[in-house]
Protein backbone atom coordinates (compact mmCIF):
# COMPACT_ATOMS: atom_id res chain seq x y z
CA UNK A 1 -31.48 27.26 16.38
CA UNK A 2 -27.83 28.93 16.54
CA UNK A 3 -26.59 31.70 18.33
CA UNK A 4 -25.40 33.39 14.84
CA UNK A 5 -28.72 33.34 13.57
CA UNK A 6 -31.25 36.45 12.85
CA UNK A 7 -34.29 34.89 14.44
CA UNK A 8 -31.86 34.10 17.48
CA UNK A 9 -30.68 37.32 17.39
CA UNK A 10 -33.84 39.48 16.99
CA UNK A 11 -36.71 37.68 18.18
CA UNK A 12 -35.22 34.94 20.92
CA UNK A 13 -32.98 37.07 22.58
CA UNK A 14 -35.58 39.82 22.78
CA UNK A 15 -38.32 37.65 23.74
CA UNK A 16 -36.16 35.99 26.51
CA UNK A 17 -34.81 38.80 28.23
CA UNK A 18 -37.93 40.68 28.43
CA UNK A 19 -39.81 37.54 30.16
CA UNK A 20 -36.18 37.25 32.25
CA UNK A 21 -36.21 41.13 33.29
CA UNK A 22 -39.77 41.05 34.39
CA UNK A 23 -39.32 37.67 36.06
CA UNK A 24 -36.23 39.73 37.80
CA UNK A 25 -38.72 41.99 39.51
CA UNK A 26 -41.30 39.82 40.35
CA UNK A 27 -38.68 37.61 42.30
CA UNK A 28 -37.93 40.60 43.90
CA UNK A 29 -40.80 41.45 45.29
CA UNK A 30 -42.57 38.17 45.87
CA UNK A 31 -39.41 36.26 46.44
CA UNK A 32 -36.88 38.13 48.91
CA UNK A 33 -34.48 38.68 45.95
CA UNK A 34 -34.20 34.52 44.85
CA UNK A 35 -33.91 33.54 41.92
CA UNK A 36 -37.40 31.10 41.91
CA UNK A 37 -39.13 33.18 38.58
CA UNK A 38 -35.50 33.97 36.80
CA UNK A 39 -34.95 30.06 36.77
CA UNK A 40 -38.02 29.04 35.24
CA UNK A 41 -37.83 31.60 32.70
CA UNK A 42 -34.43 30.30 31.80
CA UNK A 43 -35.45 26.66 32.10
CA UNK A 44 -38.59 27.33 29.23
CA UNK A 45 -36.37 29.35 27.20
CA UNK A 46 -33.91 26.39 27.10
CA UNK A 47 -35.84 24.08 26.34
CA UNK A 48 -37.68 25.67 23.75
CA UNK A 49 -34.05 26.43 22.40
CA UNK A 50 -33.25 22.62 22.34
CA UNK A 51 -36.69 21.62 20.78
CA UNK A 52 -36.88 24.14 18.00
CA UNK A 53 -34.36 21.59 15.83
CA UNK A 54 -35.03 18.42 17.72
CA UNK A 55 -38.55 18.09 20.13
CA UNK A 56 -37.40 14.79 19.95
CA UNK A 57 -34.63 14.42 21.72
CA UNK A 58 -35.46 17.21 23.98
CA UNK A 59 -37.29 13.89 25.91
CA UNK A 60 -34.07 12.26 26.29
CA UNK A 61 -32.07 15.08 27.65
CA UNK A 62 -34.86 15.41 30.43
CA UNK A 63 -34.97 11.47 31.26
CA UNK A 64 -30.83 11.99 31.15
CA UNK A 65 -31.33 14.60 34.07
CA UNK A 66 -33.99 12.89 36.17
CA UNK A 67 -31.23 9.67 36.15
CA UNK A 68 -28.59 11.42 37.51
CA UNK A 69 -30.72 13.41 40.39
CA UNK A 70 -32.04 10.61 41.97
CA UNK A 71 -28.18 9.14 41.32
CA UNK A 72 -26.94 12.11 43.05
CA UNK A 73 -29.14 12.29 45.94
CA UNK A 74 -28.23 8.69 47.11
CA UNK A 75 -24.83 9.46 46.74
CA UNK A 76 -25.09 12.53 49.10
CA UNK A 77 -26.98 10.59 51.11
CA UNK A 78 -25.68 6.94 51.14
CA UNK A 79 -23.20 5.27 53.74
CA UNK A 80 -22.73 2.33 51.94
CA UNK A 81 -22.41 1.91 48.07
CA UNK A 82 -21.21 5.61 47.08
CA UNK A 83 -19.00 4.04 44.36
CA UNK A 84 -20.98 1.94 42.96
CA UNK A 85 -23.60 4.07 42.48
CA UNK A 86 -21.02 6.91 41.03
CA UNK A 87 -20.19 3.94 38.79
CA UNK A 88 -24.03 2.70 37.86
CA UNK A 89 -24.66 6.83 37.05
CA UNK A 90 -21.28 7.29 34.92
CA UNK A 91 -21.99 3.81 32.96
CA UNK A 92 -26.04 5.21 32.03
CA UNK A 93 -24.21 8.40 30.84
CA UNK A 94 -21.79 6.82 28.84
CA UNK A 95 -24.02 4.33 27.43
CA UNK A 96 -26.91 7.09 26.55
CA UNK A 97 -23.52 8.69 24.51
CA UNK A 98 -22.32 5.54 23.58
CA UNK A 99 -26.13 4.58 21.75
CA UNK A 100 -26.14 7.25 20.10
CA UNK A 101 -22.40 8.61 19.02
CA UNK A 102 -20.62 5.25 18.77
CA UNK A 103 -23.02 2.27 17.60
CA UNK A 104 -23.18 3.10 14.10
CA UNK A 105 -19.55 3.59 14.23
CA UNK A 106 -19.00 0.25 16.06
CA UNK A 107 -20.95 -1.82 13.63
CA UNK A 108 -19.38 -0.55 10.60
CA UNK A 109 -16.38 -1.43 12.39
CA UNK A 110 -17.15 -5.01 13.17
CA UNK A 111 -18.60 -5.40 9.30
CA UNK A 112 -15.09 -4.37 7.81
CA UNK A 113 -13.28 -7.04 9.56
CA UNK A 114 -15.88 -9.58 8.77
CA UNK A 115 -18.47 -10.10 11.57
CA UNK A 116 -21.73 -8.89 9.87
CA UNK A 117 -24.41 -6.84 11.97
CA UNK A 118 -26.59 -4.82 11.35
CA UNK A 119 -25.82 -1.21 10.77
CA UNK A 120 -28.22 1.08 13.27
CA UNK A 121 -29.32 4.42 11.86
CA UNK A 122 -29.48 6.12 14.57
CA UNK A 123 -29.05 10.32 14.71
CA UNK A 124 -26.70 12.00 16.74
CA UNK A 125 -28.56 14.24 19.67
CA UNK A 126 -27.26 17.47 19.01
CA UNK A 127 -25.26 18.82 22.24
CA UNK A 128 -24.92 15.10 23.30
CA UNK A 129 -21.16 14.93 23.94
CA UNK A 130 -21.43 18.41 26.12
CA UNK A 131 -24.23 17.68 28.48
CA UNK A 132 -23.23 14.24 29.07
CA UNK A 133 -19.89 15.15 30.19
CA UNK A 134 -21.68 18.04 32.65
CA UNK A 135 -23.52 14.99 33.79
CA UNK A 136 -20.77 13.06 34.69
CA UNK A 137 -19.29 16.19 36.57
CA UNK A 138 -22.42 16.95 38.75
CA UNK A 139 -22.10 13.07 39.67
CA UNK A 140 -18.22 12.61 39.83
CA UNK A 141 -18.33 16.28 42.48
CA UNK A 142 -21.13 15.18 44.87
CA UNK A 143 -19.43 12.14 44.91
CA UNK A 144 -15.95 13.99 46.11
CA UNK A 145 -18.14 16.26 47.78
CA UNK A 146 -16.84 19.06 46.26
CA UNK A 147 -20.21 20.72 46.03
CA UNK A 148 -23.93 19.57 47.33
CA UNK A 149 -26.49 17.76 45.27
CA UNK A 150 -29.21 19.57 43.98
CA UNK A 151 -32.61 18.85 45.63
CA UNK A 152 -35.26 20.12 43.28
CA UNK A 153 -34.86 18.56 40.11
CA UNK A 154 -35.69 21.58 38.19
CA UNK A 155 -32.47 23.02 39.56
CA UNK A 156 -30.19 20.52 37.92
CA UNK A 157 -32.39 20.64 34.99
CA UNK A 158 -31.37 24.20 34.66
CA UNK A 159 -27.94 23.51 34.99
CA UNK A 160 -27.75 20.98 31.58
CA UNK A 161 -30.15 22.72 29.87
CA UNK A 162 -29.29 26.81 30.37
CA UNK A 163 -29.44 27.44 26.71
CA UNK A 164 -26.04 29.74 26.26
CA UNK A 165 -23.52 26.70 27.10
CA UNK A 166 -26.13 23.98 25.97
CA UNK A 167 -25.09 22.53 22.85
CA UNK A 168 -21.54 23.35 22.23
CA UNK A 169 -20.01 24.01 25.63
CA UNK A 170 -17.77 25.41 27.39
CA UNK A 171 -18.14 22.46 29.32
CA UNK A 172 -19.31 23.91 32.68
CA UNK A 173 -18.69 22.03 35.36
CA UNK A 174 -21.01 21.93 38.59
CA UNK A 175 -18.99 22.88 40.76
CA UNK A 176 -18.05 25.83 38.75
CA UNK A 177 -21.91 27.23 39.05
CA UNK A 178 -23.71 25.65 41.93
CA UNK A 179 -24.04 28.73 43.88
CA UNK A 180 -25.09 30.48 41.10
CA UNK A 181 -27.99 28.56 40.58
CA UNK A 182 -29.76 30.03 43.74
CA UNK A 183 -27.82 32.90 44.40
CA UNK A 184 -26.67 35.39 41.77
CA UNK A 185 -26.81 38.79 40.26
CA UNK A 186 -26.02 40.61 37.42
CA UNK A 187 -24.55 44.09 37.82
CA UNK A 188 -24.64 46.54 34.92
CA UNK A 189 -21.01 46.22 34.63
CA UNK A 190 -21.64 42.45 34.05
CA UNK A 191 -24.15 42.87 31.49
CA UNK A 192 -22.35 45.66 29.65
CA UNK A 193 -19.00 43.39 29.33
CA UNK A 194 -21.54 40.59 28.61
CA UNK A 195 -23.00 42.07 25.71
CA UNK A 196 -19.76 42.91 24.56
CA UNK A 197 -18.26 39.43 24.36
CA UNK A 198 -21.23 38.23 22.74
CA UNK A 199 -20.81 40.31 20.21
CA UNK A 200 -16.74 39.60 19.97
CA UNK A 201 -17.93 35.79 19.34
CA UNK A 202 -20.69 36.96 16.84
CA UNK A 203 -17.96 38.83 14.52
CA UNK A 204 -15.68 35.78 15.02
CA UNK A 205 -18.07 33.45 13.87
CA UNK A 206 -20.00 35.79 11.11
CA UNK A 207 -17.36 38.09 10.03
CA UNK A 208 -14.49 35.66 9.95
CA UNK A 209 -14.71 32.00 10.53
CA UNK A 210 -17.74 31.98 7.95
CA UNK A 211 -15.70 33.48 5.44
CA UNK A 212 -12.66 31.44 6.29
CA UNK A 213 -15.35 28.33 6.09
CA UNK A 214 -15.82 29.15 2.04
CA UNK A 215 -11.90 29.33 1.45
CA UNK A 216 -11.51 25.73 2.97
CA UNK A 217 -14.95 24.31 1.26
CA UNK A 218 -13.45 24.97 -1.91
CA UNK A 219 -9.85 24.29 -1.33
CA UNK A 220 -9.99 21.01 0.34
CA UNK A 221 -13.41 20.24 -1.54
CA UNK A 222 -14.23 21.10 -5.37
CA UNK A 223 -10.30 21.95 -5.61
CA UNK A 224 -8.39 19.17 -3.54
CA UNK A 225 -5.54 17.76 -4.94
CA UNK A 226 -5.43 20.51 -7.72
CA UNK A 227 -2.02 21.79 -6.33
CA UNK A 228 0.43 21.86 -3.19
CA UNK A 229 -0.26 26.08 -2.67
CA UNK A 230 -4.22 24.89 -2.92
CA UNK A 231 -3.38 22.53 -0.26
CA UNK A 232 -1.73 25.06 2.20
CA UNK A 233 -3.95 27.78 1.90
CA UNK A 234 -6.97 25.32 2.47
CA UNK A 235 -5.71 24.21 5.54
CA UNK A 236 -4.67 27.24 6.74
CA UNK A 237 -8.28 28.43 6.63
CA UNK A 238 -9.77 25.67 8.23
CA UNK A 239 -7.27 26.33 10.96
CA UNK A 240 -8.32 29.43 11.71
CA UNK A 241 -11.64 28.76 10.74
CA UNK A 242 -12.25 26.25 13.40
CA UNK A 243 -10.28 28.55 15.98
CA UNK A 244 -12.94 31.48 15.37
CA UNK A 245 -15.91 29.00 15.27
CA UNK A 246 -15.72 27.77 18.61
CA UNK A 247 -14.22 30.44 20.20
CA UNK A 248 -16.86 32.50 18.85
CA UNK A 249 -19.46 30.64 20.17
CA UNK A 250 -17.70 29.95 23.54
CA UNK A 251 -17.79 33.65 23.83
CA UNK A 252 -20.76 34.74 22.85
CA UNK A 253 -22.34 31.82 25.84
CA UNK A 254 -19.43 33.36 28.41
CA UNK A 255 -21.20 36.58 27.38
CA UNK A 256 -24.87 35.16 27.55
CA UNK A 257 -23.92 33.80 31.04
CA UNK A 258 -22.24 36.90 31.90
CA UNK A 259 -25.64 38.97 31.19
CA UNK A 260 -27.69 36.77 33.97
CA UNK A 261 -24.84 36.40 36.30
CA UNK A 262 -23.24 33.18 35.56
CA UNK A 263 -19.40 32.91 35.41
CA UNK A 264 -18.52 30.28 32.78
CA UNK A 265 -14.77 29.22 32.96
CA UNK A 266 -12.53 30.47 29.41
CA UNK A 267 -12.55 27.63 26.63
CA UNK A 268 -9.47 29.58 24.79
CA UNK A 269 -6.40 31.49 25.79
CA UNK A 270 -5.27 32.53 21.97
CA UNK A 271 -4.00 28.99 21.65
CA UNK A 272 -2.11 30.19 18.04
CA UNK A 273 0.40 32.17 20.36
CA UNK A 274 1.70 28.85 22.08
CA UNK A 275 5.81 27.71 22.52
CA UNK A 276 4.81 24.30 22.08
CA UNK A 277 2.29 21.71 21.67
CA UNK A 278 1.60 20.79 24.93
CA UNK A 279 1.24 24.72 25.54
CA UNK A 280 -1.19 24.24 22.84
CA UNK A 281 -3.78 21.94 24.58
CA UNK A 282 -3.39 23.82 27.23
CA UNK A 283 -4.80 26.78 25.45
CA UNK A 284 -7.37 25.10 23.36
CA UNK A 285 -10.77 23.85 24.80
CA UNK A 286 -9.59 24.61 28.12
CA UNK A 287 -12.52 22.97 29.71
CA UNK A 288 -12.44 19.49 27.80
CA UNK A 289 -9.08 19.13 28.92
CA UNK A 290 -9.22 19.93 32.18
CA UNK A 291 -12.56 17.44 32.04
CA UNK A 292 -10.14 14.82 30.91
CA UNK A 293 -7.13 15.98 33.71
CA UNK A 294 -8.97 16.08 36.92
CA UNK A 295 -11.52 12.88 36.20
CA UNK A 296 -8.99 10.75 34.18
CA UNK A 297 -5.75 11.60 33.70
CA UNK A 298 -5.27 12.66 37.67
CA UNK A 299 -7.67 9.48 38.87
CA UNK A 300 -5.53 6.77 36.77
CA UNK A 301 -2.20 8.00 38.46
CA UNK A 302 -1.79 11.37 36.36
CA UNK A 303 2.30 11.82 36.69
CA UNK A 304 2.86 9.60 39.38
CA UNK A 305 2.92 6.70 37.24
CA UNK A 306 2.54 4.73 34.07
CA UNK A 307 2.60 8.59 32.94
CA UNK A 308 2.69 7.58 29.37
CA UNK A 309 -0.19 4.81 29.36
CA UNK A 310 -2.25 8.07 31.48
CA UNK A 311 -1.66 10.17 28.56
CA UNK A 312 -1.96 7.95 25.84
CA UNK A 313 -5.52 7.00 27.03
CA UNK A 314 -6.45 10.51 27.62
CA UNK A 315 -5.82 11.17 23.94
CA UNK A 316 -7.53 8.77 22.47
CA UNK A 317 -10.60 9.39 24.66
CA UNK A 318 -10.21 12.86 23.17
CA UNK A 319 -10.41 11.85 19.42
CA UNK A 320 -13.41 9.44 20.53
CA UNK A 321 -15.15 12.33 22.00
CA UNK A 322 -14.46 14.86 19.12
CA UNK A 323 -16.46 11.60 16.66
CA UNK A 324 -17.23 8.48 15.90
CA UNK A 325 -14.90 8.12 12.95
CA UNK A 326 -11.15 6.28 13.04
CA UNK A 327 -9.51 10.08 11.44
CA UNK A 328 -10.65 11.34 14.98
CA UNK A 329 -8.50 8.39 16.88
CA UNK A 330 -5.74 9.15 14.92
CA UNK A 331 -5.90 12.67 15.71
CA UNK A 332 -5.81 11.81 19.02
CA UNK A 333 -3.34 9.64 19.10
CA UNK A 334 -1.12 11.38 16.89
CA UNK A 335 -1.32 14.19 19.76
CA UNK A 336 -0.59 11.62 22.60
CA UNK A 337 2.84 10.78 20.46
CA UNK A 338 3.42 14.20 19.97
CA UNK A 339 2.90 14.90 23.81
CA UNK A 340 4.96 12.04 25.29
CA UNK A 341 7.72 13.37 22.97
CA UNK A 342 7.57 16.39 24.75
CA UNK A 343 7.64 15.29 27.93
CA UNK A 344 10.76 12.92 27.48
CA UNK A 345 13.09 15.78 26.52
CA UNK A 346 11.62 17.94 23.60
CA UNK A 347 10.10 20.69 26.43
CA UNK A 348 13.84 21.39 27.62
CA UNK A 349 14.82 22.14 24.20
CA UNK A 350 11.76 24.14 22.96
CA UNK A 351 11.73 26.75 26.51
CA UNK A 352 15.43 27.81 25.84
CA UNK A 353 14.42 28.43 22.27
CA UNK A 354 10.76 30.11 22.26
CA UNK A 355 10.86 30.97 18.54
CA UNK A 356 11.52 27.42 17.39
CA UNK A 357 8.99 26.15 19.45
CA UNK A 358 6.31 28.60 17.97
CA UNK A 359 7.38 27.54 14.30
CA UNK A 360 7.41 23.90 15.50
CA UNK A 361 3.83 23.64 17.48
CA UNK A 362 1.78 25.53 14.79
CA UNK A 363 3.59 22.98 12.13
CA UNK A 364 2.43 19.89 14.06
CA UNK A 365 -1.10 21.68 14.69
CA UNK A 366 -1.70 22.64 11.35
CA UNK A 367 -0.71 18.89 10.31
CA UNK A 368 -3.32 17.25 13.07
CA UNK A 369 -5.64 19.51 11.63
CA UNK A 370 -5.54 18.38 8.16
CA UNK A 371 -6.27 14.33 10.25
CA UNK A 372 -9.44 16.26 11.99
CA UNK A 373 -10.76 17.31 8.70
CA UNK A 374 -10.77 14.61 6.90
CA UNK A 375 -13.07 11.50 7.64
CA UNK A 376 -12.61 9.10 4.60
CA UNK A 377 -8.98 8.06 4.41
CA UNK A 378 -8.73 8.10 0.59
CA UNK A 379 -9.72 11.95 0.15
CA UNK A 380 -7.09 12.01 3.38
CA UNK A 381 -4.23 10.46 0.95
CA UNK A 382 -5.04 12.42 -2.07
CA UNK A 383 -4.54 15.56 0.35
CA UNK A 384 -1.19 14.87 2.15
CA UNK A 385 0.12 13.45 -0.91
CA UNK A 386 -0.73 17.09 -2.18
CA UNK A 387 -0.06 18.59 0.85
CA UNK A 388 3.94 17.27 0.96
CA UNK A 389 4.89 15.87 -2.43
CA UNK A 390 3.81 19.05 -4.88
CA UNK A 391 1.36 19.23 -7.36
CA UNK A 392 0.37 21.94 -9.70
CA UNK A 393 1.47 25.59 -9.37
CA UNK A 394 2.35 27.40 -7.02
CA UNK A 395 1.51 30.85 -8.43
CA UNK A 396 -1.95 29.13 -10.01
CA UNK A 397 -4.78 31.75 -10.79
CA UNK A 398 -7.02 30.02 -8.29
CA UNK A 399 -4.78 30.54 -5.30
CA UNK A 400 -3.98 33.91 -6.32
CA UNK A 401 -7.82 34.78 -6.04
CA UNK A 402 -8.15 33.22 -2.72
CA UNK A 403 -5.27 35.18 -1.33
CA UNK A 404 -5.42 38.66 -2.93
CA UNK A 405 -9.24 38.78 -3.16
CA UNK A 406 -9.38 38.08 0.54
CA UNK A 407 -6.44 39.94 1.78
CA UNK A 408 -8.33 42.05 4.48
CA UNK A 409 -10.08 38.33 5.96
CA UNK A 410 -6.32 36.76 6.04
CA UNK A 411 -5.05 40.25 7.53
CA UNK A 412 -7.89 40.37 10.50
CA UNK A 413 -7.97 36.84 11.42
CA UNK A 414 -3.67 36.40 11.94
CA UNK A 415 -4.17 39.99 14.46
CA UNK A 416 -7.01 38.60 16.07
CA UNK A 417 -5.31 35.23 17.37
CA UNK A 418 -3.07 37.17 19.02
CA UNK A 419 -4.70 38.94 22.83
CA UNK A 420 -5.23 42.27 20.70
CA UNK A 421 -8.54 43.01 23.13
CA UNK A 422 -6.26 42.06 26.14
CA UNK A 423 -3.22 44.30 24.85
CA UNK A 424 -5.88 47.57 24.18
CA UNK A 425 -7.72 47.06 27.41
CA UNK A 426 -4.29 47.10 29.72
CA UNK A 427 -3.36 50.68 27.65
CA UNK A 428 -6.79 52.02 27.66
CA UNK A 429 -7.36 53.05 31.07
CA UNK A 430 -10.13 55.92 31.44
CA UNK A 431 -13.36 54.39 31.55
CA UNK A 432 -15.32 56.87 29.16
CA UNK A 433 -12.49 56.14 26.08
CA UNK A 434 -13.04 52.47 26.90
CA UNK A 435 -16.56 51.63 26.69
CA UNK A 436 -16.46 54.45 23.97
CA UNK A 437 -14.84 52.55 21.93
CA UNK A 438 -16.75 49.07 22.95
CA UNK A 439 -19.93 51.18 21.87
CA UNK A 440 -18.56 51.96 18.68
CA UNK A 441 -17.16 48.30 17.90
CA UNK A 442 -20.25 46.96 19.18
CA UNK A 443 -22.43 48.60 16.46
CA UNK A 444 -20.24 47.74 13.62
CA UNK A 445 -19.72 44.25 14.66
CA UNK A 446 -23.31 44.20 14.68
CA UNK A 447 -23.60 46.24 11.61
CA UNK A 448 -21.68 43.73 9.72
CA UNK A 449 -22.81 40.65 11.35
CA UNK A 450 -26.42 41.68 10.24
CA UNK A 451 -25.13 42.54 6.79
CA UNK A 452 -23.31 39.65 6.19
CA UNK A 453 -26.31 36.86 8.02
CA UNK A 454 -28.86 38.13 5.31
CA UNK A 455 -29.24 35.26 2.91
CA UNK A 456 -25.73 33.35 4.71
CA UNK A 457 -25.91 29.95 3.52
CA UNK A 458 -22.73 28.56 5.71
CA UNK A 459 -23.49 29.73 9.24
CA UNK A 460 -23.40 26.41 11.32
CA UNK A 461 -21.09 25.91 14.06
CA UNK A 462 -18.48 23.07 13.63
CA UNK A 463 -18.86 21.61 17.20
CA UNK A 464 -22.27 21.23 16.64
CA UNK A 465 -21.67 17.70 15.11
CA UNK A 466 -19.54 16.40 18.65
């Protein structure tokens, strides 16, 4: 099931907050205002969310969760052997993502430089990647006793399994939302500007980045290697493709948190407006990287020392987490060049000239892009050779079409990477104009969304596959 989806939309949503709202006032009256009937509604709902595509591995998820709370009690409660049990809890998580992300990968590996084993077939978990990093945070802050472990296991159950963040992040971290477990409410200012950022990441993902999806199908599928323009263009749609993809769907689970009175950290900060690529990442998936900063980049010495050999294996952790497939390790370590580069001396030059570092970053973006999309290294060739050395024309019919007959869709999506909603909320200051207008874009996103969903054959969410 996905969030952009009609029977999501029409018939889970409706279900779910009807059985939430009713739990909401019997936990008010039998319950002194907790939140004992609101978290079980959430917990079913999740987990029926999880099982409708894979019942399967909904088993797995659970038996993931009932590891790390007995982990996590002994920690809180050990004198002796805190760190190795932090360690035994982080090594079943990483080997639960390692089974099933990496072993195929691994064996294929070992067979190409002669060492034959056999090849497991083994299917990826969807969500895997996310909820085994919140894991590793629920484990990694008892352990720093930055929060308190959970003591009914249904509680921490909630917290991997709450449906809006579930599959495809952010990537909430415990600490973030302990309290909030137990003790939260939702005014109606909450669930007005939750409903509203749902439906901002709904008309990201259904309006635009599905459209955007079609361009780069065709231009770096059917037509690759046709010509240089073909090229461009292709990429340039998967770029902002994959920008209104997950940002859509990070929104529309801020939103869905929002709504029940959960406050998810950002995941983007218009990351297409940056002065350089480390201003990039720093925009981009906020919540992987600052997974990566504060429980491996900080912990191995962060700038303190070997600075370079910290960032270089933050990188490539990255591309490993993004896939099991070398184009992804490249990607990553083609960022940890470009990022050591930057810290040497390129940063000085790029903050006294802003402009050149805006032209420069989205260049080297757009570039690691075109090493993220790309997962056999031959079709990878045939495109950069495309991409630099020039092929075809320029002015060919078929790039024409893409551009012309999709004018408004190129138009929309270069506005909307820029904070246009931030911009119009800091000028629009009486209260009736605003949610006026938030009424009226609310129905026509919805309008549209609708419209466009009926018979949509393209409507999956790229980070569904990490």
């Amino acid at each position: 099931m996905v969030f952009s989806d009609l029977f999501f939309l029409f018939v889970f949503i409706p279900a779910f907050a009807a059985c939430y709202l009713a739990a909401r006032a019997a936990d008010k009256r039998f319950f002194a205002s907790s939140n004992t009937l609101r978290n079980a509604v959430l917990i079913l709902f999740s987990l029926i969310f999880y099982a409708w595509g894979e019942p399967m591995f909904l088993f797995l998820m659970i038996g993931d969760v009932a590891i790390n709370y007995v982990i996590g009690k002994y920690i809180a409660n050990a004198t002796r052997n805190r760190k190795y049990a932090l360690i035994l809890g982080i090594t079943c998580n990483l080997l639960t993502l390692g089974l099933f992300k990496y072993a195929g990968f691994f064996a294929q590996t070992l067979n190409s430089i002669g060492i034959p084993v056999p090849v497991p077939a083994i299917r990826l978990p969807i969500g895997i990647s996310f909820y085994i990093f919140q894991s590793i945070s629920y484990l990694v802050d008892v352990y720093r006793k930055d929060a308190q472990p959970q003591q009914k296991f249904y509680n921490l159950l909630l917290y991997i399994s709450m449906f809006p963040q579930l599959i495809a992040g952010p990537i909430v971290r415990y600490n973030t939302i302990a309290k909030e477990i137990n003790q939260r409410s939702a005014t109606i200012d909450d669930i007005s500007e939750g409903i509203f950022r749902f439906l901002i990441g709904l008309g990201k993902k259904v309006i635009i980045a599905n459209q955007l999806g079609t361009i780069s199908d065709q231009m770096l599928g059917d037509s690759l290697g046709s010509s240089t323009a073909g090229a461009w263009v292709g990429l340039l749609a998967f770029s902002l493709q994959i920008y209104f993809d997950f940002s859509g769907y990070s929104d529309m689970a801020i939103g869905m948190g929002r709504c029940m009175g959960f406050h998810f950290n950002e995941n983007f900060n218009h990351p297409y407006t940056c002065t350089s690529v480390t201003d990039f990442w720093r925009k981009w998936h906020i919540s992987l990287g600052q997974f990566f900063r504060d429980y491996v980049y900080i912990p191995m010495g962060g700038n303190r020392k070997h600075q370079w050999l910290n960032i270089f294996c933050v990188w490539f952790l990255t591309g490993m987490w993004h896939g099991a497939s070398w184009n992804f390790i490249f990607w990553g370590l083609y960022f940890g060049i470009i990022l050591v580069i930057e810290k040497m001396w390129l940063l000085r030059l790029l903050k006294r000239i802003p402009v050149l570092g805006h032209v420069y970053s989205l260049l080297v973006v757009y570039i690691g892009w075109g090493i993220f999309y790309f997962d056999d290294f031959g079709t990878m060739q045939t495109f950069f050779r495309t991409f630099f050395h020039g092929a075809g024309e320029w002015t060919g019919f078929e790039v024409k079409q893409i551009i012309t007959g999709n004018l408004w869709l190129w138009i929309v999506a270069l506005i909307f990477c820029a904070p246009v909603r931030k911009i119009a909320e800091e000028r629009i200051t009486q209260p009736a104009v605003k949610y006026g207008i938030r009424a009226a874009l609310s129905i026509v996103i919805l309008f549209l969304s609708v419209a466009l969903l009926v018979g949509a054959t393209n409507n999956a969410f790229l980070y569904f596959r990490f």
